[in-house]
Protein backbone atom coordinates (compact mmCIF):
# COMPACT_ATOMS: atom_id res chain seq x y z
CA UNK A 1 115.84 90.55 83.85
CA UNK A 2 117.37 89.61 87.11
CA UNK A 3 118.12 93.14 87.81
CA UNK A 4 114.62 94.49 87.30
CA UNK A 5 113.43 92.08 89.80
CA UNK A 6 115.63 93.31 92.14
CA UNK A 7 115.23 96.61 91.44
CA UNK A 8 110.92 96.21 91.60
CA UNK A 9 111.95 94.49 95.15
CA UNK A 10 113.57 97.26 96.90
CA UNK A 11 111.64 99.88 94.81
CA UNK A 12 108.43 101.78 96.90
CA UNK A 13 105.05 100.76 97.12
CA UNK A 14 103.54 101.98 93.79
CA UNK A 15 106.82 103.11 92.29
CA UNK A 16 105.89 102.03 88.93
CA UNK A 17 102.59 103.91 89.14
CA UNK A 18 104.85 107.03 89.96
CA UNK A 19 106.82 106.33 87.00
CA UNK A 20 103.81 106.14 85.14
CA UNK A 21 102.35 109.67 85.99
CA UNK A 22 105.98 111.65 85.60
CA UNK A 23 106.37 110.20 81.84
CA UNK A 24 102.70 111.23 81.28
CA UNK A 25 103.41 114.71 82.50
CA UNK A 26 106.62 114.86 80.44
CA UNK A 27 104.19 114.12 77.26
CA UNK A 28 102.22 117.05 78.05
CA UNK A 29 105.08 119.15 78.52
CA UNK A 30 106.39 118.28 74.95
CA UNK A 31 102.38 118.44 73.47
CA UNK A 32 100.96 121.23 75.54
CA UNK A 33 102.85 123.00 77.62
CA UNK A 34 100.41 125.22 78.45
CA UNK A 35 98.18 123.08 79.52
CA UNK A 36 100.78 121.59 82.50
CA UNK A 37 100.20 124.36 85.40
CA UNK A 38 96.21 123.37 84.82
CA UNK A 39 97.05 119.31 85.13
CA UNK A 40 99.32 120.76 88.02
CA UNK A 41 96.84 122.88 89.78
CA UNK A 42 93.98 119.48 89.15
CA UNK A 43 96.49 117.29 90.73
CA UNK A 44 96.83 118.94 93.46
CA UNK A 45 93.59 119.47 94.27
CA UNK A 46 92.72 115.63 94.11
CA UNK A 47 95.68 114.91 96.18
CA UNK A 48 94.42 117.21 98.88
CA UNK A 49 90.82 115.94 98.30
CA UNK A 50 92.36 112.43 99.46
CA UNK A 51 93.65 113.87 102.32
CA UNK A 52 90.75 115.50 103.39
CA UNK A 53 88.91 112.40 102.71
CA UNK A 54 91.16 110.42 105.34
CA UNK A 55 90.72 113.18 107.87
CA UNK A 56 87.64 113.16 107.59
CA UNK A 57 87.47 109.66 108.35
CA UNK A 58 89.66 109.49 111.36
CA UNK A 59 87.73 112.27 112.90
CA UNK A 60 84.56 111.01 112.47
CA UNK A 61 85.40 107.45 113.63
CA UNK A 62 88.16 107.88 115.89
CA UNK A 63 88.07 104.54 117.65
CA UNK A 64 87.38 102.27 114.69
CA UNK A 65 90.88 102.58 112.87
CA UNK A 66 91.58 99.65 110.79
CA UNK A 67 94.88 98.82 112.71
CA UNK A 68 93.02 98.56 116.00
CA UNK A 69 89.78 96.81 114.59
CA UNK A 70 89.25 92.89 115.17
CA UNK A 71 90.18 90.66 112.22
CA UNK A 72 86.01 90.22 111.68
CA UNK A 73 85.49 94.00 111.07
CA UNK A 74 88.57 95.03 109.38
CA UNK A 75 87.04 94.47 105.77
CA UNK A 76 84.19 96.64 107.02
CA UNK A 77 86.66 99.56 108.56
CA UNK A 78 88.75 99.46 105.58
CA UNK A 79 85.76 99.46 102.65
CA UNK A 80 84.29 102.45 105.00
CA UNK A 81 87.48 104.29 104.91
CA UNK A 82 88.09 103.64 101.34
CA UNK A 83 84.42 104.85 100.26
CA UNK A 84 84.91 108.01 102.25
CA UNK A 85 88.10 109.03 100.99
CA UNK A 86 86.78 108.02 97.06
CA UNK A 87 83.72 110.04 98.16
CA UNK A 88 85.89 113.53 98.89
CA UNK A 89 87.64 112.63 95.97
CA UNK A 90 84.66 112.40 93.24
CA UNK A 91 82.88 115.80 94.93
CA UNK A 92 86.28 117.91 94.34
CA UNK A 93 86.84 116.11 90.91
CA UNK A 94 82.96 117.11 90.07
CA UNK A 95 83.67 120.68 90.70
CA UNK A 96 86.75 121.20 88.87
């Protein structure tokens, strides 16, 4: 047990979530594999959603970055940026 403590310590910020997600893509590779290019292509397009989402926030507030915020506002900035990247998320997840 001692070892996966160790292991979790040194591992990457959501690792487990990552390990999560590849043995839930292996199951629909053994169920469906013609389903996996769609889950794939959806994928994708949520992870580039999220990007937009934070681009979108650092060019429309471009001086209120949560790293150079004051320690009063930095629940605000962060809830803001959080919101918009959900936001661009949910509209591209609508439309698939």
């Amino acid at each position: 047990m001692s070892r996966l403590k160790a292991l979790q310590a040194h591992a990457p910020r959501m690792f487990d979530w990552l390990l999560i997600a590849i043995v839930l893509i292996a199951v629909v590779f053994v169920l469906a594999p013609q389903n996996l290019p769609v889950v794939l292509y959806k994928l994708s397009l949520v992870s580039l959603a999220a990007l937009v989402g934070y681009r979108l926030d650092r060019s429309i507030f471009p001086y209120a970055r949560p790293h150079e915020c004051a320690e009063t506002a930095l629940g605000a900035v962060m809830l803001r940026r959080a919101i918009i990247v959900a936001a661009a998320m949910i509209a591209v997840s609508l439309g698939l």
